[in-house]
Each structure stands twice: as structure tokens, then as C-alpha cells.
Protein backbone atom coordinates (compact mmCIF):
# COMPACT_ATOMS: atom_id res chain seq x y z
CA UNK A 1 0.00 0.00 0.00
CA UNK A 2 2.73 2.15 0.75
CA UNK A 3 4.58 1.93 -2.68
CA UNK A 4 1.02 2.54 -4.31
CA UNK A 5 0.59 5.71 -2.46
CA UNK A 6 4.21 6.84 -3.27
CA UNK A 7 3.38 6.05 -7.09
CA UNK A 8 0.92 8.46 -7.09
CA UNK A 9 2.04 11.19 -5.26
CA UNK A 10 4.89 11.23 -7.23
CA UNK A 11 3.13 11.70 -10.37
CA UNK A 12 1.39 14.41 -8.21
CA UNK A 13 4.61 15.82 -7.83
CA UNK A 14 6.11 15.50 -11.13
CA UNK A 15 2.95 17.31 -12.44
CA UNK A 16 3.83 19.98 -9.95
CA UNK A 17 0.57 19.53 -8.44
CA UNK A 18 1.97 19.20 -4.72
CA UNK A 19 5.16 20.06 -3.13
CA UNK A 20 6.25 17.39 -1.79
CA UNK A 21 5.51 13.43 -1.73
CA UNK A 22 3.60 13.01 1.92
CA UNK A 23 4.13 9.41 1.04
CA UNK A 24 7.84 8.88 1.72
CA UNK A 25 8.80 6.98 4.89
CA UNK A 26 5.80 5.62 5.18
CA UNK A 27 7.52 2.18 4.27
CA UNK A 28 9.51 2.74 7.90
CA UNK A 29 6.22 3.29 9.95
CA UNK A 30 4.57 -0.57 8.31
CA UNK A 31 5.66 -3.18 10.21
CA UNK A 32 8.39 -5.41 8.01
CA UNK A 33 6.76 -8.81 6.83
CA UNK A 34 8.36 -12.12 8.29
CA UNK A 35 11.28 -13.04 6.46
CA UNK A 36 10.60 -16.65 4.97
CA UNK A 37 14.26 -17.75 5.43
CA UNK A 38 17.05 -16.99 7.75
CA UNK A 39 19.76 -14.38 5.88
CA UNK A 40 22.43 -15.69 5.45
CA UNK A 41 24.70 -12.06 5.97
CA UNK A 42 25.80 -12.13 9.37
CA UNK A 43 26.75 -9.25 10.25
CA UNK A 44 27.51 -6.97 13.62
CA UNK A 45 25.60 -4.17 14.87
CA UNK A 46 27.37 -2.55 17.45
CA UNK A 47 31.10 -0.54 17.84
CA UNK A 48 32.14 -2.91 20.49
CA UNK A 49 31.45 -5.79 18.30
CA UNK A 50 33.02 -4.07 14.57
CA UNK A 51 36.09 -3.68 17.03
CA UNK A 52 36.87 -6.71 17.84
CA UNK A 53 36.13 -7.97 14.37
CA UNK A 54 38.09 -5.17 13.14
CA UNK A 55 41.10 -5.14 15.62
CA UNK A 56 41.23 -9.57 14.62
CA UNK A 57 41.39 -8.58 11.16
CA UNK A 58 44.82 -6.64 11.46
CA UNK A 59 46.48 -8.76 13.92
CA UNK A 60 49.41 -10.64 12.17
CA UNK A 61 48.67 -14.32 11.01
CA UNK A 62 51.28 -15.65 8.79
CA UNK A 63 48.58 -18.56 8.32
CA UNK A 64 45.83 -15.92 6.61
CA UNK A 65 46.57 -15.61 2.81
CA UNK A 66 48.48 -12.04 2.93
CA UNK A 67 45.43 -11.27 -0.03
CA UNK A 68 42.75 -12.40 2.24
CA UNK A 69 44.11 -10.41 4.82
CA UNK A 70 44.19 -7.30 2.52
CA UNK A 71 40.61 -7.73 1.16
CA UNK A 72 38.99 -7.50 4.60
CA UNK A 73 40.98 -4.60 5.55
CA UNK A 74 39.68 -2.72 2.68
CA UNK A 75 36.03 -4.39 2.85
CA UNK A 76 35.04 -1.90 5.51
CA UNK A 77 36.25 1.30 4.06
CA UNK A 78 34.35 0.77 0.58
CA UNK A 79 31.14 -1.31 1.08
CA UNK A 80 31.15 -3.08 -1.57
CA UNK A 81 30.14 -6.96 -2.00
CA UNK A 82 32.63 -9.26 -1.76
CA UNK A 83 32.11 -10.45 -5.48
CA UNK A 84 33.11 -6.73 -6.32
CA UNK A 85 35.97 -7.26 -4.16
CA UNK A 86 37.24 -10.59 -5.39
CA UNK A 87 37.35 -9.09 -8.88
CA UNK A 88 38.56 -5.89 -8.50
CA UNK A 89 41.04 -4.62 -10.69
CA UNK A 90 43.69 -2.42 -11.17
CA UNK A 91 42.37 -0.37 -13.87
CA UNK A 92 39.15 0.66 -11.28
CA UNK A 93 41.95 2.47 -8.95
CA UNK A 94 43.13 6.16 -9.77
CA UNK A 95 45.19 6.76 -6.86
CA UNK A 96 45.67 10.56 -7.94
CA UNK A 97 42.39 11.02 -8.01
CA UNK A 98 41.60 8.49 -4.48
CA UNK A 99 38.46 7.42 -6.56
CA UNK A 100 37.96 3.61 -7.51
CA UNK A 101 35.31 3.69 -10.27
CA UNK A 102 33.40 0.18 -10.85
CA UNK A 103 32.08 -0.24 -14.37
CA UNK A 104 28.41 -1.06 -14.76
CA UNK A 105 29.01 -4.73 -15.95
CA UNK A 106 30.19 -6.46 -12.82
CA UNK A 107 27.72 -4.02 -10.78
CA UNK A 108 24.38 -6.11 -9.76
CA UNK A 109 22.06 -3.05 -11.00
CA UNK A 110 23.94 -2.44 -13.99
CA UNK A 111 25.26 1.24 -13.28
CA UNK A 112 28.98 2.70 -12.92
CA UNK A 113 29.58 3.24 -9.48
CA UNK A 114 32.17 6.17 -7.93
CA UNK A 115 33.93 4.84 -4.89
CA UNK A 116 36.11 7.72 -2.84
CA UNK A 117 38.86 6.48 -1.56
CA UNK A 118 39.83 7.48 2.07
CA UNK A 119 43.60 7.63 3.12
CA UNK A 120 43.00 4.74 4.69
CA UNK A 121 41.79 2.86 1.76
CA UNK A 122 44.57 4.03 -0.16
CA UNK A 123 46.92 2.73 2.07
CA UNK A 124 45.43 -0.82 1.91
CA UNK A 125 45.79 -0.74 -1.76
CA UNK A 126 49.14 0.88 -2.10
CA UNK A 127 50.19 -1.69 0.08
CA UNK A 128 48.69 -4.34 -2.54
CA UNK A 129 50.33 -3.23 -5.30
CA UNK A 130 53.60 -3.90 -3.96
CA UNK A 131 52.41 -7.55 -4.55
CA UNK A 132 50.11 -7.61 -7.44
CA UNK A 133 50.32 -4.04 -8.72
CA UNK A 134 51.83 -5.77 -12.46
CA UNK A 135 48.75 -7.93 -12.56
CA UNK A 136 44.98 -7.61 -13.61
CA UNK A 137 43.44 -8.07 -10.29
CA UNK A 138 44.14 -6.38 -6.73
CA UNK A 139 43.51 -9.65 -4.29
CA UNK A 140 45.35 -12.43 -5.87
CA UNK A 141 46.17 -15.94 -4.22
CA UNK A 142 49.44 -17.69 -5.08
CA UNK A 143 48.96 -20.27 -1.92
CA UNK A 144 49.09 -24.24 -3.34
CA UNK A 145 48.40 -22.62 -6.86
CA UNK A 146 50.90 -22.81 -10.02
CA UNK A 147 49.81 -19.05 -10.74
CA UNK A 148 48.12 -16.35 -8.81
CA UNK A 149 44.75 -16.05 -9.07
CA UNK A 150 41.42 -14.04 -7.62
CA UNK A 151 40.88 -15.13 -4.38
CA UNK A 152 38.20 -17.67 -3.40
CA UNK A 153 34.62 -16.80 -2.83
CA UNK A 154 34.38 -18.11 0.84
CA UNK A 155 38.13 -16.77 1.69
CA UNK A 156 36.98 -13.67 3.49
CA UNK A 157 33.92 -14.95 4.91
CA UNK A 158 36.19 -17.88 6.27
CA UNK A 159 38.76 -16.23 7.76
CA UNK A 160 36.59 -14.82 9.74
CA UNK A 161 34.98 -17.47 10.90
CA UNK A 162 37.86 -18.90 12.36
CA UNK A 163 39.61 -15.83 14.19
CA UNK A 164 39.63 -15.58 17.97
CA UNK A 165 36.81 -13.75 19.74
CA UNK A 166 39.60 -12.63 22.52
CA UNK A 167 36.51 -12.01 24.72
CA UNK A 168 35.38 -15.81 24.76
CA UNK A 169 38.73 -17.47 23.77
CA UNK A 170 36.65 -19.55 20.92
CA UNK A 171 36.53 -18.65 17.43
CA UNK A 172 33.62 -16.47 15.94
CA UNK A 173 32.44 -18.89 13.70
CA UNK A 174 28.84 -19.19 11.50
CA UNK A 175 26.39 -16.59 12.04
CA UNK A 176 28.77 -13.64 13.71
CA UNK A 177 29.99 -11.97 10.83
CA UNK A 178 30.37 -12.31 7.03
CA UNK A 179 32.38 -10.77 4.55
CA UNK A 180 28.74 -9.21 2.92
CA UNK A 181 28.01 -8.33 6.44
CA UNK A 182 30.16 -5.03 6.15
CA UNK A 183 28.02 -3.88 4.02
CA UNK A 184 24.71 -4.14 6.33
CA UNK A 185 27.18 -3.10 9.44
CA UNK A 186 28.35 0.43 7.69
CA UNK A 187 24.84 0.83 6.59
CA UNK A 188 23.44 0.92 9.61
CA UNK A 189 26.42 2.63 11.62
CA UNK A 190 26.37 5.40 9.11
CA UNK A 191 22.72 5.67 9.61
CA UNK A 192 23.60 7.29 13.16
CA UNK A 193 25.77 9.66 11.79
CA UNK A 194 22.81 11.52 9.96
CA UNK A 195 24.02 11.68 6.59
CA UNK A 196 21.39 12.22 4.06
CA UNK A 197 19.78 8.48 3.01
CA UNK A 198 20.39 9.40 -0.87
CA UNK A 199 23.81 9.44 -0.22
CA UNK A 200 24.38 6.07 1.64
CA UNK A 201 22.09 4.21 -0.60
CA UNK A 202 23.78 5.98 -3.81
CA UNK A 203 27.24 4.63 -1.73
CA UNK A 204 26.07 0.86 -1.26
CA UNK A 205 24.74 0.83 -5.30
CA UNK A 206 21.47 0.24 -3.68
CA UNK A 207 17.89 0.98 -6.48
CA UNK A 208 15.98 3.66 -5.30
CA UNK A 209 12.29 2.93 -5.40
CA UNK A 210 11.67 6.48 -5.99
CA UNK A 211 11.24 8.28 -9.17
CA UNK A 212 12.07 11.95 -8.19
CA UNK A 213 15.09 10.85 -6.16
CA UNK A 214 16.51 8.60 -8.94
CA UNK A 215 16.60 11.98 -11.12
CA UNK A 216 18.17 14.09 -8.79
CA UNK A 217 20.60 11.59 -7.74
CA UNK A 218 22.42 11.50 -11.27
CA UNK A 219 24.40 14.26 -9.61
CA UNK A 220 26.32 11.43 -7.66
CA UNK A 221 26.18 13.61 -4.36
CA UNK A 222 29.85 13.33 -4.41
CA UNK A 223 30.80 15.91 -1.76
CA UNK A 224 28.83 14.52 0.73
CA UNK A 225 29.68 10.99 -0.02
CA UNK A 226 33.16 11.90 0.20
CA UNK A 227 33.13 13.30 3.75
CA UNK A 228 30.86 10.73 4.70
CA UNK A 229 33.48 7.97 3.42
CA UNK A 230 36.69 9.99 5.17
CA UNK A 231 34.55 10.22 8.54
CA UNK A 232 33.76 6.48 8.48
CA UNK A 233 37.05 5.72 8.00
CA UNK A 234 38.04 7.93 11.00
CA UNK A 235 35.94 5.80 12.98
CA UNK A 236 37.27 2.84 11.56
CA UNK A 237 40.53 4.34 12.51
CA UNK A 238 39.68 4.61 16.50
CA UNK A 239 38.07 1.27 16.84
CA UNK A 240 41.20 -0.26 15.73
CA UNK A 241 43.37 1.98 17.76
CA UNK A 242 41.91 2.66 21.53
């Protein structure tokens, strides 16, 4: 009923027969209909939690593929889904420019996407290239394999299922935290900080619903997105280091 009534309105709108849509949010005030099966994106919801997750990532562990390792350091600072990850390439990264720009094809709704790059993420990747920077994809595996290739599509999601939870002594394992559950962890963080819900949906390559906003949002937003990504990474930042 609620995406009816936002239909309309916005044709109202369009027509310039109202000035705004008295529709939108009314999705957030319906109650959300049972879920038919369990998601499978673990992911945490509170700093306490991303710390520890965050804090296991970076501690040394000459066991973790040194790609692996790399990929979900960066995984936080760019929300993107780990298939995006997995085959990201060189050619995406303009280090000049601290933008990674994802062509439409690989995207899941079709559309280029502008990532900006905080220091931090920069970092991360310079510190890739010293390893793969002469090949066609950032995160390549050379363990028990003739030649490097992308790594696997459980790697990330695995390794963290067998750090250390230092607060139970056992290892997170299923159901904690997923490599795709960055993504639904920043959303929600970022949520808190008030920046304007174009802007973190435009971020994540999420499909706006709405007409009017899909127009206006051809602008990219970019300013805001880009002080939105440095401040998350800030906070990224403490977490790891107090």
C-alpha cells in the first residue's frame, strides 16, 4: 500500500501539483513482513562488536593468505560486495584522483559506481600493489596454486569465521559476521551519523524505489559521499586503535 501511495504522489509531484511526496517513509512506519528464510549475511551491529572484528582482522597471522588479509581490511572502508571485491582490478583504482570507479558490468544493478577512496583505503591498496600491482586483479592468491589467481569466494567470509573472539577465547564462527556483512554493518552505523539516506544508498549501489530521487541523484552527491566515506574511516581508525 505504501509503494502505491508513493506512485501516485509522485506523479502528483512530477505534475507539480503538490510540493512534496507526503508518502515517503511511510515504508519505515509498516511493520516489516516475516522473512521466509534466515539471511544468510551475518553481520555486527554494534562498535564494540566491529572492534573486535576489526582489531582480529589486522592482527598478524602468517597462516591468513596475505590477499585475504588485505581484502577484509579494505572491505570496511568501501562497502562493496565481496564479489566486487574478489574481482577488482587495477584499472578501477586512480590513486591521484583516491576514486575507484566500478564499471556497470560487474555491478548487480547495472550502473557505474564512484567509490572515494579514504587515506586509509589508499593505504590498503598501495600496500597491494607492492604484490600484485603488475597484474589484472588487486587480491590475488598464489597459496598451493601454479599461478596467482582471484581469491576464493568463501576466503573472506572464512577467515573470519575462524579468528579468535579474545573475549570468549573460541573462534567467531557461522552466524557472527560475514564478509557481505560489512556492508549491512556500515549501513546501519552510518545511519547514526545523519548523513542524508540518498547518499548512503547511492554509496552501497542500492535501487531507489523512488522516481524523483533517482533523477536528482544522477548528480552522484559526491561531496557529501566523500566526507561521509573519510569520517567512516576515521571511525574505523579509532576502533582499531583505543
Amino acid at each position: 500500500m505504501a509503494g502505491i501511495l508513493r506512485k501516485v504522489f509522485n506523479e502528483a509531484f512530477i505534475l507539480g501539483d503538490i510540493e512534496a511526496n507526503p508518502a515517503n517513509g511511510l515504508t519505515g512506519l509498516m511493520p516489516a513482513p516475516e522473512s521466509k528464510t534466515k539471511s544468510n549475511f551475518g553481520h555486527v551491529t554494534s562498535t564494540d562488536d566491529l572492534k573486535v572484528i576489526l582489531q582480529q582482522i589486522h592482527k598478524l597471522d602468517r597462516r591468513r593468505d596475505t590477499a585475504v588479509t588485505l581484502a577484509l581490511k579494505l572491505m570496511p572502508l568501501v562497502f562493496l560486495r565481496p564479489k566486487n571485491i574478489r574481482f577488482m582490478k587495477w584499472e578501477y583504482i586512480d590513486f591521484e584522483a583516491t576514486l575507484m570507479t566500478m564499471p556497470k558490468e560487474p555491478m548487480r544493478m547495472g550502473k557505474e559506481l564512484k567509490v572515494p577512496l579514504a587515506a586509509q583505503a589508499i593505504a590498503i591498496l598501495k600496500d597491494a600493489h607492492k604484490s600484485t600491482g603488475e597484474l589484472e586483479y588487486v587480491f590475488m592468491s598464489t597459496i598451493g596454486k601454479d599461478k596467482p589467481i582471484p581469491i576464493g569466494e568463501s576466503a573472506t567470509t572464512n577467515a573470519i569465521k575462524r579468528m579468535i573472539d579474545p573475549r570468549t577465547g573460541k573462534a567467531f564462527g557461522t552466524g557472527f559476521m560475514t564478509s557481505h556483512g560489512f556492508r549491512h554493518t556500515a549501513s546501519t552505523m552510518i545511519n547514526e551519523l545523519e548523513y542524508p539516506a540518498d547518499a548512503i544508498e547511492l554509496q552501497m549501489a542500492h535501487e531507489t524505489q523512488n522516481i524523483v530521487r533517482s533523477t536528482y541523484n544522477k548528480a552522484q552527491l559526491m561531496p557529501t559521499r566523500v566526507m561521509m566515506m573519510t569520517e567512516w574511516a576515521t571511525l574505523i581508525d579509532d576502533l582499531l586503535n583505543n
